[in-house]
C-alpha atoms as a PDB file:
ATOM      1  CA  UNK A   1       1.971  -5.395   3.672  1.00  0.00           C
ATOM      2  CA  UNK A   2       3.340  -2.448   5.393  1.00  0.00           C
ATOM      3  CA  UNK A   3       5.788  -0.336   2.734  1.00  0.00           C
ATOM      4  CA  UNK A   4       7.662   3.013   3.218  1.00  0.00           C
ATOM      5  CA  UNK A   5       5.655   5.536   1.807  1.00  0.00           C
ATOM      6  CA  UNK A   6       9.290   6.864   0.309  1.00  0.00           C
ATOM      7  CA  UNK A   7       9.063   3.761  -1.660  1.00  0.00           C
ATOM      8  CA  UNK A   8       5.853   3.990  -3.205  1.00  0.00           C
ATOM      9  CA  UNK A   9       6.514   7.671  -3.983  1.00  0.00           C
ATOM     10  CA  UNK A  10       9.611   6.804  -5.647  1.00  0.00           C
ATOM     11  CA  UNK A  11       8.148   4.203  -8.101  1.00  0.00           C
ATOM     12  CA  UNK A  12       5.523   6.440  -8.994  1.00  0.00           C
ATOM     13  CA  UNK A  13       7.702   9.078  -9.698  1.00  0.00           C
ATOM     14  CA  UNK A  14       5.401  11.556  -7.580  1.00  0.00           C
ATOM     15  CA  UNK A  15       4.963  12.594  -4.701  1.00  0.00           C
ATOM     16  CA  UNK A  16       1.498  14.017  -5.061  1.00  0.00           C
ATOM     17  CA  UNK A  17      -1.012  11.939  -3.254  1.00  0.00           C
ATOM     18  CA  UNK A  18      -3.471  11.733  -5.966  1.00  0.00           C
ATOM     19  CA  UNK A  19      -1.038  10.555  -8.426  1.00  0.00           C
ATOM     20  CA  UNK A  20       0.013   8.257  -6.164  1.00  0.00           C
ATOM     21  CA  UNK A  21      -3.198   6.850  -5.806  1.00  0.00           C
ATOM     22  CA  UNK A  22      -4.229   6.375  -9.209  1.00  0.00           C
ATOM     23  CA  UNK A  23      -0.921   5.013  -9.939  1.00  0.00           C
ATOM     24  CA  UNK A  24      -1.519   2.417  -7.189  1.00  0.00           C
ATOM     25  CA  UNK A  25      -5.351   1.488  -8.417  1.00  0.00           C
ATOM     26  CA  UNK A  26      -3.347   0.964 -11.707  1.00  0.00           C
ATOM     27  CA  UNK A  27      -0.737  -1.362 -10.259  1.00  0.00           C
ATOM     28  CA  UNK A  28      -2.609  -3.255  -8.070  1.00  0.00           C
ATOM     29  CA  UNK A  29      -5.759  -3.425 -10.435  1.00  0.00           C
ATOM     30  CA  UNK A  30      -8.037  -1.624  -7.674  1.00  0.00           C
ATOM     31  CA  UNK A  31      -6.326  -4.205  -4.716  1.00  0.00           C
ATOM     32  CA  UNK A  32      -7.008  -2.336  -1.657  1.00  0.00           C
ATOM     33  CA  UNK A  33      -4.266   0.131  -0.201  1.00  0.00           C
ATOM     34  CA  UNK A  34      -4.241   2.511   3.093  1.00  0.00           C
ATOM     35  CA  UNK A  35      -1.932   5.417   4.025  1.00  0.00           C
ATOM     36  CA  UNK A  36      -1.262   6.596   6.796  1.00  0.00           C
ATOM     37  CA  UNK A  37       0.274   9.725   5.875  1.00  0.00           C
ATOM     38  CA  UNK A  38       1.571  11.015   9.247  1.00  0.00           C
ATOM     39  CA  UNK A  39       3.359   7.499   9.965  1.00  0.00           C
ATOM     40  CA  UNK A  40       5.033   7.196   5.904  1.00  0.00           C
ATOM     41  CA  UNK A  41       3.514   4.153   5.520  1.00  0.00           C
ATOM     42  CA  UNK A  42       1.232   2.690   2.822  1.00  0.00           C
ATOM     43  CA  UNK A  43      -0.384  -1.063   3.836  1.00  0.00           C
ATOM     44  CA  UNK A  44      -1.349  -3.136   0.663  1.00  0.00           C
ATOM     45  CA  UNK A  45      -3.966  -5.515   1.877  1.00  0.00           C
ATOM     46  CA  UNK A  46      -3.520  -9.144   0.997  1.00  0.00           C
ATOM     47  CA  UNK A  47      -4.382 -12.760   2.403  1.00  0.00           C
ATOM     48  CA  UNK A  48      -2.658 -13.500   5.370  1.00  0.00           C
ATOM     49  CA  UNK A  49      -0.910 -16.520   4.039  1.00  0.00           C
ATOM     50  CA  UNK A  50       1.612 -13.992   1.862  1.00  0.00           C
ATOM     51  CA  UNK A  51       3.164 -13.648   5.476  1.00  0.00           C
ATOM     52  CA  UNK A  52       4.707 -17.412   5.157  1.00  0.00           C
ATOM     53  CA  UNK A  53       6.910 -16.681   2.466  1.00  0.00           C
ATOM     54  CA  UNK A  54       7.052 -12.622   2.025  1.00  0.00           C
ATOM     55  CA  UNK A  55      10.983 -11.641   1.990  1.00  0.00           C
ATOM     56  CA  UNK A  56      11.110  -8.167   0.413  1.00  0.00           C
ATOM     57  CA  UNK A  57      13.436  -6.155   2.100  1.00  0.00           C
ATOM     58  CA  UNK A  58      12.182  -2.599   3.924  1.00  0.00           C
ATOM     59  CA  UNK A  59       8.641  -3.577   4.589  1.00  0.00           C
ATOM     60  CA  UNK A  60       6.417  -6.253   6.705  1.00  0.00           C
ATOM     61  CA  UNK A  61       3.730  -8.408   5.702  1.00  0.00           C
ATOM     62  CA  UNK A  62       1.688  -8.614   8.855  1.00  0.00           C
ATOM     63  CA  UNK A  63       0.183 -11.744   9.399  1.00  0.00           C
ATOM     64  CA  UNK A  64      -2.563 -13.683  11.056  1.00  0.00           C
ATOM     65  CA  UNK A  65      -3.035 -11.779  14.125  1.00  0.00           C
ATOM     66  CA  UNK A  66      -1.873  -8.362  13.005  1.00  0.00           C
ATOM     67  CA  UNK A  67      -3.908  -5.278  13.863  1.00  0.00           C
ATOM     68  CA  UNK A  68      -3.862  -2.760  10.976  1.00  0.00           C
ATOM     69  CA  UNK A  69      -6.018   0.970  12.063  1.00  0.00           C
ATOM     70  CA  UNK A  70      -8.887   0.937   9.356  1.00  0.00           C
ATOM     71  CA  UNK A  71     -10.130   4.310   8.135  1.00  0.00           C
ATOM     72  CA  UNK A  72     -14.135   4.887   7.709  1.00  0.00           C
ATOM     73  CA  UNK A  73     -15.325   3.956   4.205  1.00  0.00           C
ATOM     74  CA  UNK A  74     -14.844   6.734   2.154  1.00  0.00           C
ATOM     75  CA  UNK A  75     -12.271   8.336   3.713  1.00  0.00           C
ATOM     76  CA  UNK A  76     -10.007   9.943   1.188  1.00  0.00           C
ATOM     77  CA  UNK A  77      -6.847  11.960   0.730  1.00  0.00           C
ATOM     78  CA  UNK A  78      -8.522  15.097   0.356  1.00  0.00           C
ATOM     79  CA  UNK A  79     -10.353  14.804   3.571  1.00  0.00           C
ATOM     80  CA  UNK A  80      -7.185  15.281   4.885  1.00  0.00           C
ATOM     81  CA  UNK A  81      -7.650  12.573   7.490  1.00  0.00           C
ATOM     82  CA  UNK A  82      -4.234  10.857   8.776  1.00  0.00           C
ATOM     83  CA  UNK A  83      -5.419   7.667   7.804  1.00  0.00           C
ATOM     84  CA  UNK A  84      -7.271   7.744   4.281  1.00  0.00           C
ATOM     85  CA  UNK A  85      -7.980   4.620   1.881  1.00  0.00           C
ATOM     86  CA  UNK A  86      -5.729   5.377  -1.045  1.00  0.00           C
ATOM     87  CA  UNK A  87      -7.083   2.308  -2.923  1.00  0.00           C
ATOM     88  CA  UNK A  88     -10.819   2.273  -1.609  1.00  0.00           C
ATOM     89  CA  UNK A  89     -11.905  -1.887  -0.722  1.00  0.00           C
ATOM     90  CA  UNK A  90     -14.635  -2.733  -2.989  1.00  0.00           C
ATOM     91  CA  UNK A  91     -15.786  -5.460  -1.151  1.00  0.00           C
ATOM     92  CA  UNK A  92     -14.364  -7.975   1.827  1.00  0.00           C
ATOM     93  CA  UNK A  93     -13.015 -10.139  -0.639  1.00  0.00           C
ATOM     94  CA  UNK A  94     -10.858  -7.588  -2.918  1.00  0.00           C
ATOM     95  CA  UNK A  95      -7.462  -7.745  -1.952  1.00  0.00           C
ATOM     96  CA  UNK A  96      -4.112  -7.450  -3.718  1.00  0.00           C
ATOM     97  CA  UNK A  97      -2.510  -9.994  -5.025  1.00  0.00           C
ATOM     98  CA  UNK A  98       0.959 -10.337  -2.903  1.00  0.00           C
ATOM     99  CA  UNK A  99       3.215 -10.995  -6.391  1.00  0.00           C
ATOM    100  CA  UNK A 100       1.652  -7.051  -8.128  1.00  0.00           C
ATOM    101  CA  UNK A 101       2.691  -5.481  -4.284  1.00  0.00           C
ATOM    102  CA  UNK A 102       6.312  -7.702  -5.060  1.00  0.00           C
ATOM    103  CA  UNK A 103       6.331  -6.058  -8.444  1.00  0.00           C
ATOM    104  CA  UNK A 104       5.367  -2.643  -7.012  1.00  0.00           C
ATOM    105  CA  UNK A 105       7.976  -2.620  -4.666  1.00  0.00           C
ATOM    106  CA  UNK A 106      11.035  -3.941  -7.160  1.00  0.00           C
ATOM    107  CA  UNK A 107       9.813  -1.382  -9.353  1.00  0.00           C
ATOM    108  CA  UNK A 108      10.826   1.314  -6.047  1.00  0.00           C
ATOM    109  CA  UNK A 109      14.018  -0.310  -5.408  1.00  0.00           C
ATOM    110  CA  UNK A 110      17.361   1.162  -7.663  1.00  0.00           C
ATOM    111  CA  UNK A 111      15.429   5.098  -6.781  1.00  0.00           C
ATOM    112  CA  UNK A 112      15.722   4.322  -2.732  1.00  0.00           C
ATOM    113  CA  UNK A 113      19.499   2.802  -3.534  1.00  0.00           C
ATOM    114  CA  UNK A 114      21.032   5.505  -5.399  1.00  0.00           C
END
């Protein structure tokens, strides 16, 4: 799921990239999450099939047949890479689960509209 990175900064009330981080591995109980600080996006990775019925306004779950850019394992913030793994992957079957990126999203919304 592709989401503003003005979103994700405004539900965690920071816009420090380590805070954001840890707030993320919090919400999304260590689901995998890349930024891509140069574009202001942050891509929650979940199954494909979320793509069928995902209808959040403001971001894009990419489906089957999506191409996401992948940093190198262990690529953090402080390397100060443009692409970094905010939420490292643990292991090809860790993902997030698409209702805690819903959640994480809704919990952005009233900051972005006011």
């Amino acid at each position: 799921m592709r989401i503003p990175a003005a979103r994700i900064q405004d539900a965690a009330l920071s816009r420090d990239p380590a805070d954001i981080d840890q707030w993320l591995a919090r919400r999304l109980e260590g689901g995998p999450v890349i930024c891509d600080r140069f574009a202001g996006w942050y891509y929650a990775l979940v199954p494909a099939s979320a793509a069928r019925w995902w209808t959040e306004s403001g971001t894009v779950c990419l489906g089957a047949g999506s191409v996401v850019g992948v940093p190198a394992p262990g690529t953090a913030e402080v390397s100060g890479a443009r692409i970094y793994w905010s939420v490292p992957m643990d292991s090809p079957a860790m993902l997030c689960h698409p209702a805690a990126v819903a959640g994480t999203i809704t919990a952005a919304t009233p900051a972005v509209t006011q």
